[in-house]
N, C-alpha and C. Protein backbone atom coordinates (compact mmCIF):
# COMPACT_ATOMS: atom_id res chain seq x y z
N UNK A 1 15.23 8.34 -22.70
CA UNK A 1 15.14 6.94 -22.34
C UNK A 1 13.68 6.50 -22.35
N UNK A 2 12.56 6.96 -21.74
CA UNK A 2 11.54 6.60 -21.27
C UNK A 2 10.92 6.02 -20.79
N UNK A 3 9.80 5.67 -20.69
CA UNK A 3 8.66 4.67 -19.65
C UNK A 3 8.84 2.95 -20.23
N UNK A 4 8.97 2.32 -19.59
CA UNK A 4 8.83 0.93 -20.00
C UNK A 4 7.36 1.14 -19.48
N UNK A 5 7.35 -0.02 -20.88
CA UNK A 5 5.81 -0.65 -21.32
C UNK A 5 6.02 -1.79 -20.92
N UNK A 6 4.59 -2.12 -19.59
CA UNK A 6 4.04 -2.93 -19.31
C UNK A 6 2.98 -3.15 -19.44
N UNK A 7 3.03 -4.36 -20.26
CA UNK A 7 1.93 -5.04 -20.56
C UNK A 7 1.10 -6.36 -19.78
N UNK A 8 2.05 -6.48 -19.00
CA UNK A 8 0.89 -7.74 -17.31
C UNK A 8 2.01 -6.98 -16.45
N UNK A 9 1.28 -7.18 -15.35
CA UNK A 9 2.08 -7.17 -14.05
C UNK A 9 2.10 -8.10 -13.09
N UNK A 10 1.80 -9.19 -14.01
CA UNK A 10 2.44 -10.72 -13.28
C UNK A 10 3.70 -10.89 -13.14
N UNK A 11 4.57 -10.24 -13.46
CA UNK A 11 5.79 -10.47 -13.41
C UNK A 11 6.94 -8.98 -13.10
N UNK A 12 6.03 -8.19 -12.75
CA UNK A 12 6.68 -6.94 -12.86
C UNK A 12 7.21 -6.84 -11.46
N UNK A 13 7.23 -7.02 -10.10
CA UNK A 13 7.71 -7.20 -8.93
C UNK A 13 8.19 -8.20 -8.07
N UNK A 14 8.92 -8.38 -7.55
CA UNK A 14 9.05 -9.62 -6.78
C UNK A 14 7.74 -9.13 -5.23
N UNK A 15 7.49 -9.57 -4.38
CA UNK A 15 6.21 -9.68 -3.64
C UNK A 15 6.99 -9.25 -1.98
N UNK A 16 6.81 -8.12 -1.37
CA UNK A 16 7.15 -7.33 -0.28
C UNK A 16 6.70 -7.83 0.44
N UNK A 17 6.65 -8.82 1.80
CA UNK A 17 6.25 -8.89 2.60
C UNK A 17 6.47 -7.69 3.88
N UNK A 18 5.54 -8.18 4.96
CA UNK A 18 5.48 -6.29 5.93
C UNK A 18 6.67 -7.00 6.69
N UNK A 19 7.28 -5.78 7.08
CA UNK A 19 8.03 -6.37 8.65
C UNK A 19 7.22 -6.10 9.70
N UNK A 20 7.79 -6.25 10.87
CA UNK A 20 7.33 -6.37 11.99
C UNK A 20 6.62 -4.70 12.45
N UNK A 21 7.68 -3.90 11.55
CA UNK A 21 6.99 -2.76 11.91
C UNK A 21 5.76 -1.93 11.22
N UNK A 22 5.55 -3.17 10.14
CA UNK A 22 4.54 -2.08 8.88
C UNK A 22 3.21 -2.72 8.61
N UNK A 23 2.26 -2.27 8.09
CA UNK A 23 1.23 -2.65 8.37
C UNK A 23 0.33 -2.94 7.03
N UNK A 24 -0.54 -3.83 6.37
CA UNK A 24 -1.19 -4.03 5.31
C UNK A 24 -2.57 -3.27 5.75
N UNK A 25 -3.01 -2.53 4.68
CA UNK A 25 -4.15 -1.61 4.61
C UNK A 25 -4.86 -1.44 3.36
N UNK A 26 -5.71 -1.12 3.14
CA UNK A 26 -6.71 -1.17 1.99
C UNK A 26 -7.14 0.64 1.87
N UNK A 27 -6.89 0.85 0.95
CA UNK A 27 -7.31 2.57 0.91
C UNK A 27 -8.89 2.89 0.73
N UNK A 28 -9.41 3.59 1.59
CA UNK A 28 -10.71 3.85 1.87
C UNK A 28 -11.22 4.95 0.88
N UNK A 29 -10.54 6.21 0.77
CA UNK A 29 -10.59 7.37 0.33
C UNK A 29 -9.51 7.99 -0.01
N UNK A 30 -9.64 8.99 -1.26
CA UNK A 30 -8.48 9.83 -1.31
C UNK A 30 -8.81 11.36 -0.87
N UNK A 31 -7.54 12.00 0.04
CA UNK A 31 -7.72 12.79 0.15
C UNK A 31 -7.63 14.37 -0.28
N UNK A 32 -6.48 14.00 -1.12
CA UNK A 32 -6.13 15.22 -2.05
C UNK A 32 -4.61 15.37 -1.61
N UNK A 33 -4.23 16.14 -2.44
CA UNK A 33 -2.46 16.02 -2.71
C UNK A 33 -2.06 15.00 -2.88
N UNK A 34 -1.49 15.00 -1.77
CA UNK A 34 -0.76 12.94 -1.70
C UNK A 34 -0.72 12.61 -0.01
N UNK A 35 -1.98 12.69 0.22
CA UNK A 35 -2.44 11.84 1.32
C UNK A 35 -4.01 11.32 1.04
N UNK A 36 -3.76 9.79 1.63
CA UNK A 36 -5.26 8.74 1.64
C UNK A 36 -5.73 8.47 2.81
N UNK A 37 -6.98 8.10 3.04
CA UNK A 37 -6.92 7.25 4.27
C UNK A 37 -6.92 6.01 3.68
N UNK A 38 -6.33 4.91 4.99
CA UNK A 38 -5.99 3.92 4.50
C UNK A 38 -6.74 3.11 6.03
N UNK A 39 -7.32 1.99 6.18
CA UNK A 39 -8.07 0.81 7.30
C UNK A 39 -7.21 -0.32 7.11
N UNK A 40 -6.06 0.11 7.72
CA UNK A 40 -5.27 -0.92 8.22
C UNK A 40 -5.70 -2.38 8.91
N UNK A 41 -4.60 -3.37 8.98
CA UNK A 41 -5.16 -4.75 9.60
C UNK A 41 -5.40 -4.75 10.88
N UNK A 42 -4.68 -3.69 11.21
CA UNK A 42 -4.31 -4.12 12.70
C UNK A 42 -6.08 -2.85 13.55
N UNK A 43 -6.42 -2.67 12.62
CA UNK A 43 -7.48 -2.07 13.33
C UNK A 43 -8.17 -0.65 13.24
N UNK A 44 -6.85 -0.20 12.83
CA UNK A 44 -6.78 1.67 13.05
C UNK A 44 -7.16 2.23 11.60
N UNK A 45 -7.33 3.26 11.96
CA UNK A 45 -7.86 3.88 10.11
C UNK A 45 -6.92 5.07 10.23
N UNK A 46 -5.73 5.29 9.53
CA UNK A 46 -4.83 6.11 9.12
C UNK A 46 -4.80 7.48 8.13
N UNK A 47 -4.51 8.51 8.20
CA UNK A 47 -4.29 9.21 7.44
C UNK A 47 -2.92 9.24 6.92
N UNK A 48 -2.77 8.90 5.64
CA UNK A 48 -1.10 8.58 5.28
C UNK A 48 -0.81 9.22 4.13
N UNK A 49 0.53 9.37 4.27
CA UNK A 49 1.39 10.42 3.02
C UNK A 49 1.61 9.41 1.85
N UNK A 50 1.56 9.62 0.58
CA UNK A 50 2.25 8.95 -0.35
C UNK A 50 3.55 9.47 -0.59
N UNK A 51 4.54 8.14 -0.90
CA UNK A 51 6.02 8.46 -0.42
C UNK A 51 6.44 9.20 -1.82
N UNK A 52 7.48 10.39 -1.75
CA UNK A 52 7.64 11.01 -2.80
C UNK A 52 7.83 10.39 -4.26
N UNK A 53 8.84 9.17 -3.92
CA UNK A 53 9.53 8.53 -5.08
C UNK A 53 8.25 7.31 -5.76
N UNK A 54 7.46 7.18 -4.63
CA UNK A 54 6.28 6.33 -5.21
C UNK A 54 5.11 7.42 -6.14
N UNK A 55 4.85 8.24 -5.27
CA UNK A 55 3.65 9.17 -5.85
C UNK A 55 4.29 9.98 -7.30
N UNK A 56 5.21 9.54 -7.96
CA UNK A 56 5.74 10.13 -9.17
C UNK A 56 5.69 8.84 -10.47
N UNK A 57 5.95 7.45 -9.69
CA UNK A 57 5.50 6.00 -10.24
C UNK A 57 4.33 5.43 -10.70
N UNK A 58 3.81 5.64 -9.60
CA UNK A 58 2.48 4.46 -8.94
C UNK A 58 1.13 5.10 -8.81
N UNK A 59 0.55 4.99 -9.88
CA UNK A 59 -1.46 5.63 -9.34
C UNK A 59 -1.63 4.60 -8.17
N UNK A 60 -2.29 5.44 -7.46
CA UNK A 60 -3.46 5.20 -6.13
C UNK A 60 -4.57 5.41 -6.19
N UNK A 61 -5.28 4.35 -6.36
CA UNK A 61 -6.88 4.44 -6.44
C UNK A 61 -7.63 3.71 -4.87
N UNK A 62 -8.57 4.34 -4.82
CA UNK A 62 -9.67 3.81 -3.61
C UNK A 62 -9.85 1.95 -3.45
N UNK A 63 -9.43 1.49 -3.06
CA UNK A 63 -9.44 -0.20 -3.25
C UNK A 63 -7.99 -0.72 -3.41
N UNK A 64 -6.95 0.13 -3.09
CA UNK A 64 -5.57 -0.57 -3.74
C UNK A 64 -5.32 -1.03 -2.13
N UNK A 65 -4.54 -2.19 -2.19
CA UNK A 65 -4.04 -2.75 -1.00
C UNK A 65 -2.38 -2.02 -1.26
N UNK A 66 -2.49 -1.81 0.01
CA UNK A 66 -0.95 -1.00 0.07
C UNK A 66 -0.35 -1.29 1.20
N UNK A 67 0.75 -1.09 1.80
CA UNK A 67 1.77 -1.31 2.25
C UNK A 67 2.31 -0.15 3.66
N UNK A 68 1.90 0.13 4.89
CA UNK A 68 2.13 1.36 5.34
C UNK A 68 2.87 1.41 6.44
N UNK A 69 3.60 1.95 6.78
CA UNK A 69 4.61 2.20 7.71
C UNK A 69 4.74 3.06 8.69
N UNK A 70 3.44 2.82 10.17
CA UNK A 70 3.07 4.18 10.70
C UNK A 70 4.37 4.74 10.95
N UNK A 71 3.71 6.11 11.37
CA UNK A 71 5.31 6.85 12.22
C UNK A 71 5.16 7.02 13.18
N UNK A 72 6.49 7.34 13.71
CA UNK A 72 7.29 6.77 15.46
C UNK A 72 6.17 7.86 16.29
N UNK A 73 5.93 8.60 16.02
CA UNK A 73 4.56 9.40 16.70
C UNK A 73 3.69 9.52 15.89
N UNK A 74 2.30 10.00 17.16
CA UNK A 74 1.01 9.27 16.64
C UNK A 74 0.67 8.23 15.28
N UNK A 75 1.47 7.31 15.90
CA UNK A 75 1.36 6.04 15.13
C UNK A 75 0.05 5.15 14.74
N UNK A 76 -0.52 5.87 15.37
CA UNK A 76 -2.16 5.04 15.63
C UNK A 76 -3.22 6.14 14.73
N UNK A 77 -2.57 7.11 14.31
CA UNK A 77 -3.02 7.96 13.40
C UNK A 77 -2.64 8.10 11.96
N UNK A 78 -1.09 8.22 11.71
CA UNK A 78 -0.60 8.89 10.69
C UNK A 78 0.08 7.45 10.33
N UNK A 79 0.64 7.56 9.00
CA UNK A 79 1.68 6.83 8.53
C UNK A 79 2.34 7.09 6.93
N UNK A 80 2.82 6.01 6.26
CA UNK A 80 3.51 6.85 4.67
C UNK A 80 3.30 5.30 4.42
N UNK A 81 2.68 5.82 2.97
CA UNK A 81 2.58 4.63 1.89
C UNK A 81 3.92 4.09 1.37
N UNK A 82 4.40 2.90 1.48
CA UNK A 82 5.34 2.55 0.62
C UNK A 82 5.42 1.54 -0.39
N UNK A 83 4.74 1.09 -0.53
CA UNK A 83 4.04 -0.37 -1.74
C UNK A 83 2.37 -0.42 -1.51
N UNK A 84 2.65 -0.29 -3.17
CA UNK A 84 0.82 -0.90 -3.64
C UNK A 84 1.44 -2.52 -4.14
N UNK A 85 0.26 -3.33 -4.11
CA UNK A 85 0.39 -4.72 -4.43
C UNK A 85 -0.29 -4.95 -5.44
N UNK A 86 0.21 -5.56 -6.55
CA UNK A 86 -0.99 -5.92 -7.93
C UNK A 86 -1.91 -7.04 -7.72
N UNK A 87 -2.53 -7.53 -8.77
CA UNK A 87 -3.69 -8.27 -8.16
C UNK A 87 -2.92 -9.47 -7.93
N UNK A 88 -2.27 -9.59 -8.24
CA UNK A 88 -1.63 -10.94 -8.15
C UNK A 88 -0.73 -11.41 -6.92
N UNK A 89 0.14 -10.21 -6.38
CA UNK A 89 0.24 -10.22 -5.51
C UNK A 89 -0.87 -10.57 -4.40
N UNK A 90 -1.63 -9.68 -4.52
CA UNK A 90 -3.07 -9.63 -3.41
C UNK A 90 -3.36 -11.10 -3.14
N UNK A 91 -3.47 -11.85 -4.29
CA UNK A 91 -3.70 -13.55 -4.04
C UNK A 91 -2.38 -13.96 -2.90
N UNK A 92 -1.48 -13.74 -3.66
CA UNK A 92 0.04 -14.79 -2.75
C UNK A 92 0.20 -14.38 -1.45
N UNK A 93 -0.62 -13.55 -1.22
CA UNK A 93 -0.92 -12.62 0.39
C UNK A 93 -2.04 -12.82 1.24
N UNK A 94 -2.82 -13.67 0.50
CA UNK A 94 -4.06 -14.11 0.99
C UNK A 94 -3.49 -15.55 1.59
N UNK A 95 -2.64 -16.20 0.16
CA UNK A 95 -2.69 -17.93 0.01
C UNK A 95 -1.50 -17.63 1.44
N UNK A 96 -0.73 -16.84 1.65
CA UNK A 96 0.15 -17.08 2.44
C UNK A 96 0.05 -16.70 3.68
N UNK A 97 -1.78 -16.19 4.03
CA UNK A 97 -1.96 -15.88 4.96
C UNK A 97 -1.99 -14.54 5.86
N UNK A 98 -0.90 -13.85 5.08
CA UNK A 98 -0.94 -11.90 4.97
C UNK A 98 -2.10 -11.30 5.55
N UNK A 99 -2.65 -11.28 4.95
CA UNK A 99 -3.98 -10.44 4.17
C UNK A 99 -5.25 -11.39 4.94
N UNK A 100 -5.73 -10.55 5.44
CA UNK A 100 -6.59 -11.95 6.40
C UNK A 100 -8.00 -10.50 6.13
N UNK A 101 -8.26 -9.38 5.60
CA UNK A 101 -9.48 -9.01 5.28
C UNK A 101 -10.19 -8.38 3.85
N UNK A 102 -10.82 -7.70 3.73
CA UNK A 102 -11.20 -7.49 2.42
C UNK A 102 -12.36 -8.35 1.79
């Protein structure tokens, strides 16, 4: 079958907003395997897993705004990546108020 070819990714997602429980973060560093740190909005600087079914999809580079979902313990530490946002997104997250750093 293979890889679809994309050629923009203006149109390749519809746009995830967080729930109440997840948090917008900007990746600081990578750390090796498939964990980053990530400087969340809400304040905290995370060490987080990339989620299996994403880290087989989706490159993660240092600067990607992503999507994180601490966990139910040490939540103020750890969490799991579940959406990177394209650039375009990044705008409709700004214009809509989301994304309030960077």
């Amino acid at each position: 079958m293979g890889k679809k070819k994309v050629l923009s990714e203006k149109s390749l997602r519809r746009l995830v907003l967080p729930s109440e429980n997840d948090v917008v973060g900007i990746v600081q560093k990578m750390l090796g395997f498939d964990r980053v740190m990530v400087k969340c909005q809400d304040g905290h600087t995370r060490v987080c897993r990339i989620r299996g079914k994403m880290k087989r999809r989706t490159w993660i580079r240092e600067g990607d705004v992503v999507l994180v979902s601490p966990w139910d313990f040490q939540s103020d530490e750890r969490g799991e990546i579940f959406h990177r946002y394209t650039a375009n997104q990044i705008d409709e997250l700004r214009h809509k108020g989301v994304l309030l750093m960077e």
